[in-house]
PDB file of N, CA and C in Angstrom:
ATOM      1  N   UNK A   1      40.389   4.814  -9.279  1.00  0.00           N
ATOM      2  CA  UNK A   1      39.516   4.605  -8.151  1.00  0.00           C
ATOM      3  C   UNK A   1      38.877   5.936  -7.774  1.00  0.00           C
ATOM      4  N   UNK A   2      37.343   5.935  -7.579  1.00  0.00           N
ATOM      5  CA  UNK A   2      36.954   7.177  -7.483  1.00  0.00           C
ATOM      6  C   UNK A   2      36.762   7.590  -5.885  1.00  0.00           C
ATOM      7  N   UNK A   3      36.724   9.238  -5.571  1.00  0.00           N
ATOM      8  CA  UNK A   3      36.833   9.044  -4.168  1.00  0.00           C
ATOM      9  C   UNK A   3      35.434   9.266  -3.375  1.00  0.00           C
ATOM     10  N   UNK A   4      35.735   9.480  -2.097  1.00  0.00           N
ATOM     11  CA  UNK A   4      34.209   9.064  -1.485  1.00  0.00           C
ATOM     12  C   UNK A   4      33.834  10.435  -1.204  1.00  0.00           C
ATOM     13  N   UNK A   5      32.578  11.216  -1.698  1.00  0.00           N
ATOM     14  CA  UNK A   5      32.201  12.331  -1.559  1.00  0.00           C
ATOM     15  C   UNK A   5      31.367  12.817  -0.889  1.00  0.00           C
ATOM     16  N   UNK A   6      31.868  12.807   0.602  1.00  0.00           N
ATOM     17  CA  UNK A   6      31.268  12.718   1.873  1.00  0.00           C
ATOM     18  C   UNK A   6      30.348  14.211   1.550  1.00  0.00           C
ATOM     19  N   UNK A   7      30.652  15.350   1.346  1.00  0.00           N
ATOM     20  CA  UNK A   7      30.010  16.738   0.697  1.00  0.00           C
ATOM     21  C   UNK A   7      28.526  15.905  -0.183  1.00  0.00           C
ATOM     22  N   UNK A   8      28.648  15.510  -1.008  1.00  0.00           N
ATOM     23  CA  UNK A   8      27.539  15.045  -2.151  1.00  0.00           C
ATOM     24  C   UNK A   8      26.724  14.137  -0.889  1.00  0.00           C
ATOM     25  N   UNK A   9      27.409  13.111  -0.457  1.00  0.00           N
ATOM     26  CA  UNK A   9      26.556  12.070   0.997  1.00  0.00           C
ATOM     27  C   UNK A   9      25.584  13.143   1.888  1.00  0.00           C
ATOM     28  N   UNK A  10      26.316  14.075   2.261  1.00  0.00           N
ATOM     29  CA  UNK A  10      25.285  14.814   3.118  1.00  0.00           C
ATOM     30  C   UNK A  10      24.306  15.720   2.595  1.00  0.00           C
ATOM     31  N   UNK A  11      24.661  15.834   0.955  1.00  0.00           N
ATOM     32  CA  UNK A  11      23.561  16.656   1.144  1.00  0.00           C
ATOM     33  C   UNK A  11      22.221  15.977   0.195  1.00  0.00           C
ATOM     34  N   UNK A  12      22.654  14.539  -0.301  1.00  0.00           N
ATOM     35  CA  UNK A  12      21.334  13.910  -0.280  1.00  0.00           C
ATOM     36  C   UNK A  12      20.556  13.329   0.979  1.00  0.00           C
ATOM     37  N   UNK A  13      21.940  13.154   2.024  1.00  0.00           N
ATOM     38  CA  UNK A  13      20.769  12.945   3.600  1.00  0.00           C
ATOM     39  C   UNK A  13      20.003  14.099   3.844  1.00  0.00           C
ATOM     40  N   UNK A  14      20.385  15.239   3.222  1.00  0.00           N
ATOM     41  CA  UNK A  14      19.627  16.454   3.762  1.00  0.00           C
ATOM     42  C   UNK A  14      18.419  16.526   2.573  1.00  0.00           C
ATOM     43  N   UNK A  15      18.806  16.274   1.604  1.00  0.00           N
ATOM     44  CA  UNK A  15      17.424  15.901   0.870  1.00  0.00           C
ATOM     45  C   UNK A  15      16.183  15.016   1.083  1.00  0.00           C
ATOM     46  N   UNK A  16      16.848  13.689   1.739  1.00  0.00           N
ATOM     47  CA  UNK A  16      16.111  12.704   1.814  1.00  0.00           C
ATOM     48  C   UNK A  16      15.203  13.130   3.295  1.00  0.00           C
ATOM     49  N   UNK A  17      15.262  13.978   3.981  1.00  0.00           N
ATOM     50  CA  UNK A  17      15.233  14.437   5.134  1.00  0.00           C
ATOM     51  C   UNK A  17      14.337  15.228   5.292  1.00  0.00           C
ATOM     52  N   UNK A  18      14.260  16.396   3.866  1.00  0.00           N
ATOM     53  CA  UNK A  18      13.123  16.809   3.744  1.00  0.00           C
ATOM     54  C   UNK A  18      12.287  16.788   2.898  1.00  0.00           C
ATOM     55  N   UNK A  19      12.287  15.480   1.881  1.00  0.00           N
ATOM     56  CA  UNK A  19      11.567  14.623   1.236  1.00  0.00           C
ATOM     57  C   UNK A  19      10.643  14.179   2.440  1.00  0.00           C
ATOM     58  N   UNK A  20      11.032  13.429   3.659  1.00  0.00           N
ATOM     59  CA  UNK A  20      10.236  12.736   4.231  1.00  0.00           C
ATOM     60  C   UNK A  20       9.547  13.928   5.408  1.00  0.00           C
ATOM     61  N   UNK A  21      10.180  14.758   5.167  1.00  0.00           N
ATOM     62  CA  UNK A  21       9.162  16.078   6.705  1.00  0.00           C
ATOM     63  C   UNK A  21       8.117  16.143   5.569  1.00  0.00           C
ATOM     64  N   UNK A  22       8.099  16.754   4.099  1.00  0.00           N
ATOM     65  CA  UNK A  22       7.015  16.598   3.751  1.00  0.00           C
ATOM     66  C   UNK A  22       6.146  15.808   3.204  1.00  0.00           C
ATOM     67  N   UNK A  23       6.785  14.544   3.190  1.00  0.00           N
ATOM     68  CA  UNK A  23       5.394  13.670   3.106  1.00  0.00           C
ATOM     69  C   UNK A  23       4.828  12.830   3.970  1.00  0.00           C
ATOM     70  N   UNK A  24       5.627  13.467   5.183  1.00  0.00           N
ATOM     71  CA  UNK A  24       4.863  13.182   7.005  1.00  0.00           C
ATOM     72  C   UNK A  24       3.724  14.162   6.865  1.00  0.00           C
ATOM     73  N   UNK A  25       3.935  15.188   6.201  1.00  0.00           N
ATOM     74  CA  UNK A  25       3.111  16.560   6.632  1.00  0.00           C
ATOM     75  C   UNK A  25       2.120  16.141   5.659  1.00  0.00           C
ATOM     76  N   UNK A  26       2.204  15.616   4.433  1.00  0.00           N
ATOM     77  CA  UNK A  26       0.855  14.901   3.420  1.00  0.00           C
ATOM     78  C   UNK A  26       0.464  13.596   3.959  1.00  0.00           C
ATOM     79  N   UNK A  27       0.967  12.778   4.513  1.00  0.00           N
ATOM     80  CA  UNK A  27       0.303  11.631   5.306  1.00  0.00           C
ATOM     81  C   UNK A  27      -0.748  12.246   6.068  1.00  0.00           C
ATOM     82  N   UNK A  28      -0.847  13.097   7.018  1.00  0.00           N
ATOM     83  CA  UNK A  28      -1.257  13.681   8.147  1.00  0.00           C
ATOM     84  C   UNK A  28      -2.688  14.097   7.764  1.00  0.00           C
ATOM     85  N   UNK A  29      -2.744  14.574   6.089  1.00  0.00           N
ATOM     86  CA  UNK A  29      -3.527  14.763   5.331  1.00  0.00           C
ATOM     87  C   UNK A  29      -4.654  13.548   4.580  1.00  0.00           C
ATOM     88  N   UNK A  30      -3.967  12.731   4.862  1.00  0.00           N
ATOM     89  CA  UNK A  30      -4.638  11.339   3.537  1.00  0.00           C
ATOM     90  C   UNK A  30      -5.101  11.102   4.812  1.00  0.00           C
ATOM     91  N   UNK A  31      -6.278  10.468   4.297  1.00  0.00           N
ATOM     92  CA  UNK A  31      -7.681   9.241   5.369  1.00  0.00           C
ATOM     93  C   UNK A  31      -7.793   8.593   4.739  1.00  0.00           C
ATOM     94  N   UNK A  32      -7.846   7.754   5.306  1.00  0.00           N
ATOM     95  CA  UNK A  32      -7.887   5.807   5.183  1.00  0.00           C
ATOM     96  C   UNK A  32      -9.616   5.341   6.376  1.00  0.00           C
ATOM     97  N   UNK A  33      -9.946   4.458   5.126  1.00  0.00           N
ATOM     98  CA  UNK A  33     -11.154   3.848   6.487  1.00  0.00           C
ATOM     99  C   UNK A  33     -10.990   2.352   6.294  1.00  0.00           C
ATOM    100  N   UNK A  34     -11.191   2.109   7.641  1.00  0.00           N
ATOM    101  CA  UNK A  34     -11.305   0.588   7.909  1.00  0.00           C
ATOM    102  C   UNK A  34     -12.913   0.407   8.243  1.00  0.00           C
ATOM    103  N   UNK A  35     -13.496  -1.103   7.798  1.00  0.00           N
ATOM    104  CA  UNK A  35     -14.804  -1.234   8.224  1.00  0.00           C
ATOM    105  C   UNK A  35     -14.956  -2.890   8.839  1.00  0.00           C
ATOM    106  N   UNK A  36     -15.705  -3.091   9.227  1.00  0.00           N
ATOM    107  CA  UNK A  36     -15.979  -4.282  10.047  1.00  0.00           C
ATOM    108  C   UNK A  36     -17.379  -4.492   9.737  1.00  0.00           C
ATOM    109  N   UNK A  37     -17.695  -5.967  10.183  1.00  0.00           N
ATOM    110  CA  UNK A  37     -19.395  -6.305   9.902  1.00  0.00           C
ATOM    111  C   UNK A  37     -19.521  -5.900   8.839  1.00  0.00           C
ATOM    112  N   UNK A  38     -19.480  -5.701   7.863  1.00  0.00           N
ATOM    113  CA  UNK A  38     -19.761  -5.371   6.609  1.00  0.00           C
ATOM    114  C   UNK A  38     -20.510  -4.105   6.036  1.00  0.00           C
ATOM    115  N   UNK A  39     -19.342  -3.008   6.798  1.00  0.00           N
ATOM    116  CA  UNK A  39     -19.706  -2.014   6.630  1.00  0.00           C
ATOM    117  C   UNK A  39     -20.943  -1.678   7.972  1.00  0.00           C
ATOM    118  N   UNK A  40     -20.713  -2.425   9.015  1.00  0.00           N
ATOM    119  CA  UNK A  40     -21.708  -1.928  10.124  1.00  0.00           C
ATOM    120  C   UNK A  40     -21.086  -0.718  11.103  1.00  0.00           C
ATOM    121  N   UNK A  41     -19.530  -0.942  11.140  1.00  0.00           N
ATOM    122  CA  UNK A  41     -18.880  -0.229  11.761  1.00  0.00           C
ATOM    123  C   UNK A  41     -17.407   0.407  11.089  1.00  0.00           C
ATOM    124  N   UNK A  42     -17.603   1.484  10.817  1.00  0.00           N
ATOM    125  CA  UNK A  42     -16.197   2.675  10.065  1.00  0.00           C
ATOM    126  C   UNK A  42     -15.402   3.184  10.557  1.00  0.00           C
ATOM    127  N   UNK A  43     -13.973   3.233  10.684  1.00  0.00           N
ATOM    128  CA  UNK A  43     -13.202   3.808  11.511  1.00  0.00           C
ATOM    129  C   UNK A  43     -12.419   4.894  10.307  1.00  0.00           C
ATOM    130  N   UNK A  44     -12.275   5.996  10.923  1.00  0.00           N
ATOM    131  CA  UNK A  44     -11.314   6.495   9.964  1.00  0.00           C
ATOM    132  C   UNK A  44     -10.052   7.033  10.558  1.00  0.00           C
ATOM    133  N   UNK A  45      -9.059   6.915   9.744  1.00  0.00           N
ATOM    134  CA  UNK A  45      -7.421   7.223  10.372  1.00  0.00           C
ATOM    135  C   UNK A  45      -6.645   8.364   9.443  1.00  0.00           C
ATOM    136  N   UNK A  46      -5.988   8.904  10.067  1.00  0.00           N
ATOM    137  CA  UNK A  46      -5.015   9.641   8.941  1.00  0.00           C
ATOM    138  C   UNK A  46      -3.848   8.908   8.874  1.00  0.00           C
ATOM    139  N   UNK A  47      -3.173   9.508   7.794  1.00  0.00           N
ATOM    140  CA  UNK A  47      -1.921   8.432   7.247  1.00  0.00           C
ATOM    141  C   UNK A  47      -0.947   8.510   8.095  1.00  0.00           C
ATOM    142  N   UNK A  48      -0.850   9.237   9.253  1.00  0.00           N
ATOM    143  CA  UNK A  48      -0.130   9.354  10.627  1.00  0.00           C
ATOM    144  C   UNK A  48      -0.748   8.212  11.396  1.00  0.00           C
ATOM    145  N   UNK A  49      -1.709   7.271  11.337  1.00  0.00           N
ATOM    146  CA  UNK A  49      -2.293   6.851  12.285  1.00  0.00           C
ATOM    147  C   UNK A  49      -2.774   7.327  13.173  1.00  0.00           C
ATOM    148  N   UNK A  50      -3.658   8.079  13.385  1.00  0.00           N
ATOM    149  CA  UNK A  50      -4.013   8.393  14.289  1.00  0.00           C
ATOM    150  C   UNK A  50      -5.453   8.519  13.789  1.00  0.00           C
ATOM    151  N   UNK A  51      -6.543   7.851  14.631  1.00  0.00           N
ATOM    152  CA  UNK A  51      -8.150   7.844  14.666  1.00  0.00           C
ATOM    153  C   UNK A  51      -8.682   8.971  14.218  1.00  0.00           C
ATOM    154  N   UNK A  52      -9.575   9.313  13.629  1.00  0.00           N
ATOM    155  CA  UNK A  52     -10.306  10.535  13.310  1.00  0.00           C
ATOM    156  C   UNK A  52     -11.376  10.675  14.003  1.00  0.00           C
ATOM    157  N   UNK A  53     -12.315   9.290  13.220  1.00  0.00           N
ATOM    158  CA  UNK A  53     -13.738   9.317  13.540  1.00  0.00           C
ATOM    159  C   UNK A  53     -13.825   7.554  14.140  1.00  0.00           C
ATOM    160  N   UNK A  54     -15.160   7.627  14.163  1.00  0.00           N
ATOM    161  CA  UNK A  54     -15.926   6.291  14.431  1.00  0.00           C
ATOM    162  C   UNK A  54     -17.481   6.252  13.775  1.00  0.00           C
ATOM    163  N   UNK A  55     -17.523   4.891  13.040  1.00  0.00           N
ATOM    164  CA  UNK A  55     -18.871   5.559  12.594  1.00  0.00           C
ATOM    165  C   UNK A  55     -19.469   4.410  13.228  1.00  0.00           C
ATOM    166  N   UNK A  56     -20.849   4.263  12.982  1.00  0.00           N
ATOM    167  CA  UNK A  56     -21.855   2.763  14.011  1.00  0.00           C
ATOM    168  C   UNK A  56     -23.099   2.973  13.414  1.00  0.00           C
ATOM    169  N   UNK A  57     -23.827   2.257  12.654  1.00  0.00           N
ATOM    170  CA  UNK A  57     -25.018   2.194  11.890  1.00  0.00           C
ATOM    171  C   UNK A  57     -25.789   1.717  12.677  1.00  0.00           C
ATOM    172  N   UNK A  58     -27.112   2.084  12.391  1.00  0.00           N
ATOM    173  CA  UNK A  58     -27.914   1.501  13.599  1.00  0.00           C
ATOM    174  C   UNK A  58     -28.163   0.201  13.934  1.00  0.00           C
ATOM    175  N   UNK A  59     -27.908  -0.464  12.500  1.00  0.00           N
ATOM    176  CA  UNK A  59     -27.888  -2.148  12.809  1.00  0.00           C
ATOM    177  C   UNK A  59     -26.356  -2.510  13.827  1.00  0.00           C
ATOM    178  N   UNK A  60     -26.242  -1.885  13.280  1.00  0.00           N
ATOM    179  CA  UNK A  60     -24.526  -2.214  14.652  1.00  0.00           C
ATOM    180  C   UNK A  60     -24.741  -2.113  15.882  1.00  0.00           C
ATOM    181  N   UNK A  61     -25.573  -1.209  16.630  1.00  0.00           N
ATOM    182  CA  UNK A  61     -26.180  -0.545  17.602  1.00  0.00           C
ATOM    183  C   UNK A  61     -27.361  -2.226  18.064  1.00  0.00           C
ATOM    184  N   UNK A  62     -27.572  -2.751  17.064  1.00  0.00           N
ATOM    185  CA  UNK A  62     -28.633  -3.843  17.957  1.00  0.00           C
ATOM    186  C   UNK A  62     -27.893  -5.221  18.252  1.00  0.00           C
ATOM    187  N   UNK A  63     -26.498  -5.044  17.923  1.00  0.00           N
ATOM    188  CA  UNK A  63     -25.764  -6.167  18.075  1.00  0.00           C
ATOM    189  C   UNK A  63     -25.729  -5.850  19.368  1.00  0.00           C
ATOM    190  N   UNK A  64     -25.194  -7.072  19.857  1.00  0.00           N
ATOM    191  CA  UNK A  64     -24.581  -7.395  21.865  1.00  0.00           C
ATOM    192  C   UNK A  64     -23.407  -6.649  22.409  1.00  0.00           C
ATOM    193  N   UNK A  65     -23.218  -6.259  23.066  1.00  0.00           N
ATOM    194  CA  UNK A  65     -22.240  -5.442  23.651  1.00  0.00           C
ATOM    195  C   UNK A  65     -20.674  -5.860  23.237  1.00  0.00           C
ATOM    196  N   UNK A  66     -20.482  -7.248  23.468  1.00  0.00           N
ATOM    197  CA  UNK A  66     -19.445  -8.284  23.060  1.00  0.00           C
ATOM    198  C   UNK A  66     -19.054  -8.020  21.445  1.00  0.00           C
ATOM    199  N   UNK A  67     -20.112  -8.261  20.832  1.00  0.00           N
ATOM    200  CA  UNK A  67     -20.242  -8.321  19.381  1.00  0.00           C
ATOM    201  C   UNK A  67     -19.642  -6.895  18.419  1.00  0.00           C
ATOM    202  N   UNK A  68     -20.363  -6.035  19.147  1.00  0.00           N
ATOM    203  CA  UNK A  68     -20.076  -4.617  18.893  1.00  0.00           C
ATOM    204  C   UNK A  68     -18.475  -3.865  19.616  1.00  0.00           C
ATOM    205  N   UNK A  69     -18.292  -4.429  20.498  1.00  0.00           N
ATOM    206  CA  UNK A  69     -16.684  -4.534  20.732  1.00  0.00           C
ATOM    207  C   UNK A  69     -16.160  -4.892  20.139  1.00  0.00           C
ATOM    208  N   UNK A  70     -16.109  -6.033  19.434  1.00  0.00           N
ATOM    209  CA  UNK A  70     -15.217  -6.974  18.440  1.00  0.00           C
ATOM    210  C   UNK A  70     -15.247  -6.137  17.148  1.00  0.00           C
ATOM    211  N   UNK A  71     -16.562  -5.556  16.309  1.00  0.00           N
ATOM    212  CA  UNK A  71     -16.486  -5.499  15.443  1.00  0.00           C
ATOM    213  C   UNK A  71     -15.620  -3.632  15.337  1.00  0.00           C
ATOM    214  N   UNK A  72     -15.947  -2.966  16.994  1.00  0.00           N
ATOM    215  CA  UNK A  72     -14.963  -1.548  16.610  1.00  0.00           C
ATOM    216  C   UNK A  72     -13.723  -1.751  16.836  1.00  0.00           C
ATOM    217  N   UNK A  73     -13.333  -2.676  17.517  1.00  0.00           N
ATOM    218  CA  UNK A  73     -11.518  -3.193  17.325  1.00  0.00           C
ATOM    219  C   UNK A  73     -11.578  -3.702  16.027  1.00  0.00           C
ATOM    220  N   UNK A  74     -12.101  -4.638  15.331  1.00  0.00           N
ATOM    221  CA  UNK A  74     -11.840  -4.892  14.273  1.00  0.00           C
ATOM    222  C   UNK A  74     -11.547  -3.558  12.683  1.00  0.00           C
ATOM    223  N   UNK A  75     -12.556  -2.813  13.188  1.00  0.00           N
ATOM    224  CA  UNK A  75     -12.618  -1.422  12.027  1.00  0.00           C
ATOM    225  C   UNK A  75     -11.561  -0.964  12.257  1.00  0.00           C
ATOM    226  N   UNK A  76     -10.726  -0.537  13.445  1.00  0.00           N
ATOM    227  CA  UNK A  76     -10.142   0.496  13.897  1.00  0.00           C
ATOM    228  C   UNK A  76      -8.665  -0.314  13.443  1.00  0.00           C
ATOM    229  N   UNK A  77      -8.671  -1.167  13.962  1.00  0.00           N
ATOM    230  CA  UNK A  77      -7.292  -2.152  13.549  1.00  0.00           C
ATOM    231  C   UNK A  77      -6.916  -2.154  11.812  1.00  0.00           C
ATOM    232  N   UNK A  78      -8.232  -2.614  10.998  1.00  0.00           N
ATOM    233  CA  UNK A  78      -8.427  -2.426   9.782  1.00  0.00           C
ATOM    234  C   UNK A  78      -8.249  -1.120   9.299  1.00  0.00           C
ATOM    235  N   UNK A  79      -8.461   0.315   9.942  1.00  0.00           N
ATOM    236  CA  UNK A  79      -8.177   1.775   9.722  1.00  0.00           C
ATOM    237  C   UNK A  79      -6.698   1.765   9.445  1.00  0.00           C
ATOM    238  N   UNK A  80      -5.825   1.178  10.519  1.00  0.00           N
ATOM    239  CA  UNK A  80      -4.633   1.723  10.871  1.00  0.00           C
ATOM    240  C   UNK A  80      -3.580   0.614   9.848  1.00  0.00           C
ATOM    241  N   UNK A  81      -4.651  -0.649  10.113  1.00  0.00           N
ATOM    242  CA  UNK A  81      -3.509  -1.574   8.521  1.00  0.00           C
ATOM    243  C   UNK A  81      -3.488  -0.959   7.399  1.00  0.00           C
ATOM    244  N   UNK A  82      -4.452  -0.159   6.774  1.00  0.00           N
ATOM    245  CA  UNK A  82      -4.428   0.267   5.680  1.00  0.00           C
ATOM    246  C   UNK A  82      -3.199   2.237   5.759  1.00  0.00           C
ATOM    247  N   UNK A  83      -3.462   2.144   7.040  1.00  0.00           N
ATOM    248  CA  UNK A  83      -2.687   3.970   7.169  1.00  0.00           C
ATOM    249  C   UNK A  83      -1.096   3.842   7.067  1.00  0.00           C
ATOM    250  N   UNK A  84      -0.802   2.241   7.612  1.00  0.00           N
ATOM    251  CA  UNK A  84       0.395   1.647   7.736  1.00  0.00           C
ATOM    252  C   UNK A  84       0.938   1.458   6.405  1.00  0.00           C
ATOM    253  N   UNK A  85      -0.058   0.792   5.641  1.00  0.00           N
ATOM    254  CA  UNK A  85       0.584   0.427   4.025  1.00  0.00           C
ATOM    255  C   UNK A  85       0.164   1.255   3.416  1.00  0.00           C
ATOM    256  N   UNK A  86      -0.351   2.756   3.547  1.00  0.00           N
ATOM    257  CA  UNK A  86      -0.143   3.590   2.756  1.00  0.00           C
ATOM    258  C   UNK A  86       1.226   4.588   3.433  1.00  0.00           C
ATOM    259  N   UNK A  87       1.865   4.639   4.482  1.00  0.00           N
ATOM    260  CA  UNK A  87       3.225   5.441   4.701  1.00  0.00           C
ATOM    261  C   UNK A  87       4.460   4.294   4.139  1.00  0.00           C
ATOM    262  N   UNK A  88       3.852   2.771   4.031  1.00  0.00           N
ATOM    263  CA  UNK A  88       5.228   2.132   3.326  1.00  0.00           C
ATOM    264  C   UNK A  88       5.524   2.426   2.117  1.00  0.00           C
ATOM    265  N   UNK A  89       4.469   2.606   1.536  1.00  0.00           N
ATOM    266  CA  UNK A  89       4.278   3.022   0.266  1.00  0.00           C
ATOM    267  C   UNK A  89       4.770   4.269  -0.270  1.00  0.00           C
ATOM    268  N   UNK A  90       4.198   5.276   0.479  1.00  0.00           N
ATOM    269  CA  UNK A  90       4.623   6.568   0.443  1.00  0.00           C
ATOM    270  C   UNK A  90       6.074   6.854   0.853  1.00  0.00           C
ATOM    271  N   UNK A  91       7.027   6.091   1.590  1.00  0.00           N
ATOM    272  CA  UNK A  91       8.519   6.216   1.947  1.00  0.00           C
ATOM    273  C   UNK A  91       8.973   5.557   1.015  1.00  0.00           C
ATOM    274  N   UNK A  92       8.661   4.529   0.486  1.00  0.00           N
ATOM    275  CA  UNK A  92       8.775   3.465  -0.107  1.00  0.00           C
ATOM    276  C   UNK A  92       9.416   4.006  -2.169  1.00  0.00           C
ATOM    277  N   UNK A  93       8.024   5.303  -1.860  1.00  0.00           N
ATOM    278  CA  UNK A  93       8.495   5.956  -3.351  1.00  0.00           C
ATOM    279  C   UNK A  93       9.622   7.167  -3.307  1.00  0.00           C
ATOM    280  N   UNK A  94       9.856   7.262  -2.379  1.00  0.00           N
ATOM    281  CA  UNK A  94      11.559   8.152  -1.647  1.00  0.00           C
ATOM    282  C   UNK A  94      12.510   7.252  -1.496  1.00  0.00           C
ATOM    283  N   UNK A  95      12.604   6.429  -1.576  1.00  0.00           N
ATOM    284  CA  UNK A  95      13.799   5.382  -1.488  1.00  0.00           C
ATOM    285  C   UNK A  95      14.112   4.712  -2.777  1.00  0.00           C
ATOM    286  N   UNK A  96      15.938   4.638  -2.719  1.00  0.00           N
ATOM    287  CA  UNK A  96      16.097   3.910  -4.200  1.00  0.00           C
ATOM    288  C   UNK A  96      15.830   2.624  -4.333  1.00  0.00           C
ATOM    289  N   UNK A  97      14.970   2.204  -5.922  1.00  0.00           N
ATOM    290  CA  UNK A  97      15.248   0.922  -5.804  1.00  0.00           C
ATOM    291  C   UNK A  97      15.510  -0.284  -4.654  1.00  0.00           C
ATOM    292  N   UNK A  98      15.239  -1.045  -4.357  1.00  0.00           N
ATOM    293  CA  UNK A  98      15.910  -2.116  -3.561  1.00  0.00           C
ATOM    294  C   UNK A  98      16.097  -1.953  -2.462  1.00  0.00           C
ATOM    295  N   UNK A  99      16.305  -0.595  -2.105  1.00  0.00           N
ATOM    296  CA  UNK A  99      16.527  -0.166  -0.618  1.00  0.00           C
ATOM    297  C   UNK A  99      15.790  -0.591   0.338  1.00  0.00           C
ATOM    298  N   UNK A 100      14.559  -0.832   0.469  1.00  0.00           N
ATOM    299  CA  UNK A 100      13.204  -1.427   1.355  1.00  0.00           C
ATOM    300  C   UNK A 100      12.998  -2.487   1.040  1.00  0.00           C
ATOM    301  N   UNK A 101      13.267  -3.582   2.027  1.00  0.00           N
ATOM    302  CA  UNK A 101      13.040  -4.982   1.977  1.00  0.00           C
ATOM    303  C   UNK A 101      11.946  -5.094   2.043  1.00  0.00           C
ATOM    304  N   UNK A 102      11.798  -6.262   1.429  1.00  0.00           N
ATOM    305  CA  UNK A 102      10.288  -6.596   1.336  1.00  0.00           C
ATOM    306  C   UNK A 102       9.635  -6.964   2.729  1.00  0.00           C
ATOM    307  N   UNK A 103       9.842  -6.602   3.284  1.00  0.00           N
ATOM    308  CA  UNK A 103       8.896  -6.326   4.959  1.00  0.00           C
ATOM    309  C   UNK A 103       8.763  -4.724   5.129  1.00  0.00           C
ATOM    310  N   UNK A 104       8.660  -4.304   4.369  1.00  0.00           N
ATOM    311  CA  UNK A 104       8.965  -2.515   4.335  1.00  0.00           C
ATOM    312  C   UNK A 104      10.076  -2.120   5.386  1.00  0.00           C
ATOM    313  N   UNK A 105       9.236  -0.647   6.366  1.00  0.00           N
ATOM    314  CA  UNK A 105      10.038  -0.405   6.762  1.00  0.00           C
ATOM    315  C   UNK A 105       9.909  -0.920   8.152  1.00  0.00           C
ATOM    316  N   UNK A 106      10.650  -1.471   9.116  1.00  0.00           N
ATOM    317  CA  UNK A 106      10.250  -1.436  10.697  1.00  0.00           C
ATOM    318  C   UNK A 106       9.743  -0.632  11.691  1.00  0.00           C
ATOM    319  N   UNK A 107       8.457  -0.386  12.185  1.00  0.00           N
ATOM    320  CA  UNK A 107       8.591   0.264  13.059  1.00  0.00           C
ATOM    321  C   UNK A 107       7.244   1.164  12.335  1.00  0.00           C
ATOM    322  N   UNK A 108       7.178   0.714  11.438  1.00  0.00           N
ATOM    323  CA  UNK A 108       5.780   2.176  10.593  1.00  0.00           C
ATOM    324  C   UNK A 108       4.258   1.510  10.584  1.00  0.00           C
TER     325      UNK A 108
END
């Protein structure tokens, strides 16, 4: 029976630990764009989620106030789905095998 090598346990948590500080610190780096209306309205995000830009073409600009609301929640939402499934992805290739259920991770 082999024994449990609490020494070897910690120091792949300490690996896995700063596996993920730096590819928080390369997320932060990657942009992702979401678009709406078909390309009338661009949002861009970093792989942190967090907004960059906003873009608005001038045909976007002659839509209705209503319309043009809908379609920059829609970009911006679309920015951050795609910033989301690129950090599952990216944790996703730090983790063994099997480890990440297929709902990824919670909370990302």
């Amino acid at each position: 029976m082999s024994e449990f090598d609490l020494g070897a346990m910690m120091r792949q948590a300490q690996q896995l630990r700063e596996q993920m500080e730096t590819m928080q610190k390369s997320l932060d780096k990657e942009i992702v764009e979401g678009t709406a209306g078909g390309g009338m309205v661009k949002a861009k995000a970093s792989g942190t989620q967090q907004i960059l830009s906003l873009e608005l073409t001038p045909a976007a600009l002659q839509e209705d106030r209503e319309m043009l609301q809908d379609l920059i929640v829609a970009a911006v939402n679309n920015a951050l789905e795609r910033a989301k499934a690129l950090t599952q992805q990216k944790v996703g290739s730090l983790l063994p095998p099997g480890l990440m259920g297929p709902g990824g991770l919670p909370g990302l």
